[in-house]
N, C-alpha and C. Protein backbone atom coordinates (compact mmCIF):
# COMPACT_ATOMS: atom_id res chain seq x y z
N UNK A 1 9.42 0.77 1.06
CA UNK A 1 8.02 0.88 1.34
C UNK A 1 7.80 2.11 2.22
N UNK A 2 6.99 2.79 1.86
CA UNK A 2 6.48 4.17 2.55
C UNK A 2 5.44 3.38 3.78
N UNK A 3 5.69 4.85 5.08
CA UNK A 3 4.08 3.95 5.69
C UNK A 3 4.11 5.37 6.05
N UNK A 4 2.33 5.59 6.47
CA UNK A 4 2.16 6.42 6.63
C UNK A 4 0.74 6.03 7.57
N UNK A 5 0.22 7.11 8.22
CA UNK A 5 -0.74 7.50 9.46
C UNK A 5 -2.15 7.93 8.51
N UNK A 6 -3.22 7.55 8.70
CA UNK A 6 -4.37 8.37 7.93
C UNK A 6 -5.55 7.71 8.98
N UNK A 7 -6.41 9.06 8.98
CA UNK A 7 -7.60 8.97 9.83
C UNK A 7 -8.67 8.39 8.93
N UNK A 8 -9.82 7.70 9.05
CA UNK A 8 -10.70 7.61 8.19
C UNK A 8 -12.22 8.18 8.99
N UNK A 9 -13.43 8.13 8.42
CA UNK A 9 -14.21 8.90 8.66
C UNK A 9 -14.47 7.26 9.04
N UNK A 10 -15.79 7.48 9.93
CA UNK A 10 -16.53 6.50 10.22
C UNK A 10 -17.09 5.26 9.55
N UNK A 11 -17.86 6.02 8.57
CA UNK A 11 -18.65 5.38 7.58
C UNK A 11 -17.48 4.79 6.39
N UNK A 12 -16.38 5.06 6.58
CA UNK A 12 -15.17 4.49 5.62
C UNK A 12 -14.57 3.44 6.64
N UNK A 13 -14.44 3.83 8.14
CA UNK A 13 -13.73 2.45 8.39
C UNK A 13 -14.69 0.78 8.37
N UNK A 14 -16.61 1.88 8.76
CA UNK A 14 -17.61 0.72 8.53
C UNK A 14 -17.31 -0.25 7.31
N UNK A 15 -17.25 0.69 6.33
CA UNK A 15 -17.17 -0.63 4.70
C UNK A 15 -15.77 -0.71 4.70
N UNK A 16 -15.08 -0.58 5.28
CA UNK A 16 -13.71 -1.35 5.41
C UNK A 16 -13.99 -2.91 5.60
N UNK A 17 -14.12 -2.72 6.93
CA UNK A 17 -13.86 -3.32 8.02
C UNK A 17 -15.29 -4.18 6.95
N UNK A 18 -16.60 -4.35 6.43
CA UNK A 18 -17.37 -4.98 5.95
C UNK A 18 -16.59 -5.53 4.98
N UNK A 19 -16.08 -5.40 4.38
CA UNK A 19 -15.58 -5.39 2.62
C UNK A 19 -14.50 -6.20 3.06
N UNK A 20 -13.45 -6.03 4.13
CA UNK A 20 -12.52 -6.83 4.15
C UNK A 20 -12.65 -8.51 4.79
N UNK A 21 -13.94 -8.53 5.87
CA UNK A 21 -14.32 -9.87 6.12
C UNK A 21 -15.02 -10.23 5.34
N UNK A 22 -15.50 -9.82 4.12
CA UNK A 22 -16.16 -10.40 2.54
C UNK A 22 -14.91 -11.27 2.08
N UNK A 23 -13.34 -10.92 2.05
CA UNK A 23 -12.77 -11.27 1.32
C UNK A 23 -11.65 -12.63 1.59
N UNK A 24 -11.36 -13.53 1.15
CA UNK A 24 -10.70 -14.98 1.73
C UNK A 24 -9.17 -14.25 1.00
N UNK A 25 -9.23 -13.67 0.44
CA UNK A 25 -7.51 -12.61 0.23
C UNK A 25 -7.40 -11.97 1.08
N UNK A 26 -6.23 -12.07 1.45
CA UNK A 26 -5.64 -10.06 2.20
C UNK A 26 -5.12 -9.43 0.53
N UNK A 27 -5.83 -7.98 0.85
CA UNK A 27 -5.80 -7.23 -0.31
C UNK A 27 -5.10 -5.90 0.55
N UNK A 28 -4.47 -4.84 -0.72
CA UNK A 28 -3.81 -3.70 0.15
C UNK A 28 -4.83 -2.59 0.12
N UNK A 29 -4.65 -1.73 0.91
CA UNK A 29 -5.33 -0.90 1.78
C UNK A 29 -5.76 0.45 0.70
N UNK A 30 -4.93 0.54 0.10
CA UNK A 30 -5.42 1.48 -0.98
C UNK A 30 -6.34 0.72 -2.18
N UNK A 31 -5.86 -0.65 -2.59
CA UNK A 31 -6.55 -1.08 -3.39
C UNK A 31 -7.92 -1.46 -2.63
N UNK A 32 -8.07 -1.49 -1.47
CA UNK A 32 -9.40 -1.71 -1.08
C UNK A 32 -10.07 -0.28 -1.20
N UNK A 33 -9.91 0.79 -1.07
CA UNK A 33 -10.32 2.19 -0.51
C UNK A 33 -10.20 2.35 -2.14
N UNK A 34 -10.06 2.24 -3.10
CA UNK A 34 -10.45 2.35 -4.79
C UNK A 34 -11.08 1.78 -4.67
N UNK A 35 -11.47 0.51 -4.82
CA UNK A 35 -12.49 -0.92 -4.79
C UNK A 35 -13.67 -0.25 -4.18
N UNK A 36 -13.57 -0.05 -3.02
CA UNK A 36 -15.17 0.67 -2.25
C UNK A 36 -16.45 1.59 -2.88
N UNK A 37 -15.12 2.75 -3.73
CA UNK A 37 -15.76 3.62 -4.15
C UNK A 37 -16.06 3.30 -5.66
N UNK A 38 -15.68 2.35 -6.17
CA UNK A 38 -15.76 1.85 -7.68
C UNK A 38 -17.27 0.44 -7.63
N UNK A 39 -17.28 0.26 -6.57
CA UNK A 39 -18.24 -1.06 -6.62
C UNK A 39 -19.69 -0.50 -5.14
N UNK A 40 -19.42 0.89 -4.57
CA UNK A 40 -20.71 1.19 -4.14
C UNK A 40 -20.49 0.91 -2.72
N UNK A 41 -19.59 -0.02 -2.29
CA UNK A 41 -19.60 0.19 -0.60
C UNK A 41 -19.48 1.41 0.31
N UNK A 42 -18.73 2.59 -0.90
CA UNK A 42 -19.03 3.70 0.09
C UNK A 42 -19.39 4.74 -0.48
N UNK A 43 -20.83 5.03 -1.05
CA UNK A 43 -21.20 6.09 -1.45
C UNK A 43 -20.34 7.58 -1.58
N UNK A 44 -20.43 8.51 -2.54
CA UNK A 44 -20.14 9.42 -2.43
C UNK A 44 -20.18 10.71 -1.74
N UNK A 45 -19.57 11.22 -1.03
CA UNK A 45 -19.86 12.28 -0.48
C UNK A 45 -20.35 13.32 -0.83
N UNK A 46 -19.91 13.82 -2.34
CA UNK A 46 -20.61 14.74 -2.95
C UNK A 46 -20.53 14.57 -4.26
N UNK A 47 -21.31 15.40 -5.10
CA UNK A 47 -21.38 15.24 -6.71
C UNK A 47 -20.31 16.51 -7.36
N UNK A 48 -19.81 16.22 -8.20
CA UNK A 48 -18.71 16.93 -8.84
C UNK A 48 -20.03 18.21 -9.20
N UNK A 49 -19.43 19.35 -9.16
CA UNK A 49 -20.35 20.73 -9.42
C UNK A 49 -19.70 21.80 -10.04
N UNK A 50 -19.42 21.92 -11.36
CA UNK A 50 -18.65 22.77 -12.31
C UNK A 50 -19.56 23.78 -12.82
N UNK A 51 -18.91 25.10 -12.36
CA UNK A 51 -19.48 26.35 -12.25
C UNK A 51 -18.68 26.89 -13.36
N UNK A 52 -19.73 27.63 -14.47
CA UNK A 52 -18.24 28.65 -14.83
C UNK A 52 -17.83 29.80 -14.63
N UNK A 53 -16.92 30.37 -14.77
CA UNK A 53 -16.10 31.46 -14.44
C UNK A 53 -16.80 33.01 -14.60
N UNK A 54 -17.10 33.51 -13.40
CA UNK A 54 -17.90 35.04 -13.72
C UNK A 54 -17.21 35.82 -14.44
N UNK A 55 -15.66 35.64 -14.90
CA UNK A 55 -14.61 36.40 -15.60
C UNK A 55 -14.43 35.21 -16.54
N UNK A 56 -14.18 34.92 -17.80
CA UNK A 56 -13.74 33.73 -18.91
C UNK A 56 -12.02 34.30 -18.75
N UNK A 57 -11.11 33.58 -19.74
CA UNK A 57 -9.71 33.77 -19.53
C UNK A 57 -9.53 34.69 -21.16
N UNK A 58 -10.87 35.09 -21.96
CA UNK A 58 -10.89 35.57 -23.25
C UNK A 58 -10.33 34.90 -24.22
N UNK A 59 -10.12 33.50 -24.34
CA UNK A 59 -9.26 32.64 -25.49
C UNK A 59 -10.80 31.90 -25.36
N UNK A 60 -11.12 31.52 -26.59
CA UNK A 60 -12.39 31.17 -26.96
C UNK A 60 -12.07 29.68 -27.83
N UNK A 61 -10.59 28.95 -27.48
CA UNK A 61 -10.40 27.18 -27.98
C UNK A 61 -9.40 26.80 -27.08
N UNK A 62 -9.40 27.14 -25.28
CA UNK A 62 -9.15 26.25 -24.37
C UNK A 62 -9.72 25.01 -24.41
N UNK A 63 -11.08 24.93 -24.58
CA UNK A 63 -11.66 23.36 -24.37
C UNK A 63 -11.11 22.57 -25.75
N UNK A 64 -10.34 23.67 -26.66
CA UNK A 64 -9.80 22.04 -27.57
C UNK A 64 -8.34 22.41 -27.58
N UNK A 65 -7.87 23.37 -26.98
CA UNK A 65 -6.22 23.12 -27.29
C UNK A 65 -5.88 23.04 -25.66
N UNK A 66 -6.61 22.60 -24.65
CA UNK A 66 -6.28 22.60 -23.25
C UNK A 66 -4.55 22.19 -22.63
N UNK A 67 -4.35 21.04 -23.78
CA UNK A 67 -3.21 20.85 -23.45
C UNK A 67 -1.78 21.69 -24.15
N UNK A 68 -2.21 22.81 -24.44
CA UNK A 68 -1.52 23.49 -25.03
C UNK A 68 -1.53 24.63 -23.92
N UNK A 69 -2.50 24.85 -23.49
CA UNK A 69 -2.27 26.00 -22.52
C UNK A 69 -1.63 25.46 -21.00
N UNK A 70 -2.10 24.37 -20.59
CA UNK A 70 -1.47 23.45 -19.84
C UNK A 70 0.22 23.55 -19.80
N UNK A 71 0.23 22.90 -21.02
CA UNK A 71 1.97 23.00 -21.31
C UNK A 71 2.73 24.16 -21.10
N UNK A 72 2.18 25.08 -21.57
CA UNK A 72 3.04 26.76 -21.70
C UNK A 72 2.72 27.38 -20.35
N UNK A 73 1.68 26.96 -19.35
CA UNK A 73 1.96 27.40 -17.82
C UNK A 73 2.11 27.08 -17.04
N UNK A 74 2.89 25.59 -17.58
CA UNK A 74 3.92 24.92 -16.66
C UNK A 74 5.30 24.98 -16.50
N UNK A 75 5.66 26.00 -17.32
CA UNK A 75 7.00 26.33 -17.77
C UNK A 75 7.25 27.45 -17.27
């Protein structure tokens, strides 16, 4: 078993600490901190924001062979 140290922000230890006296289980600490953000106890911080590229990479079927380019620049 790994253990490890992590800070939480405020408003994360609030719906912790709410979410876990909701529950008649002890549940683990990561599966609660998925759970939060999947069922609304802790709002998002921000919205995903995909910009595209002021330069393109000039291959014009990345979005359908992605895992092809993936593969060959991992090697």
């Amino acid at each position: 078993m790994k253990r490890a140290t992590i800070t939480f922000p405020d408003d994360l230890e609030q719906a912790l600490e709410r979410f876990v006296d909701e529950q008649t289980v002890p549940v683990q600490l990561t599966a609660v901190v998925q759970y939060l953000g999947e069922r609304g106890y802790l709002p998002s911080r921000s919205k995903l924001r995909i910009r595209p590229a002021g330069r393109g990479s000039g291959q014009d079927d990345v979005s359908v062979s992605h895992d092809q380019y993936l593969s060959s620049s991992a090697t």
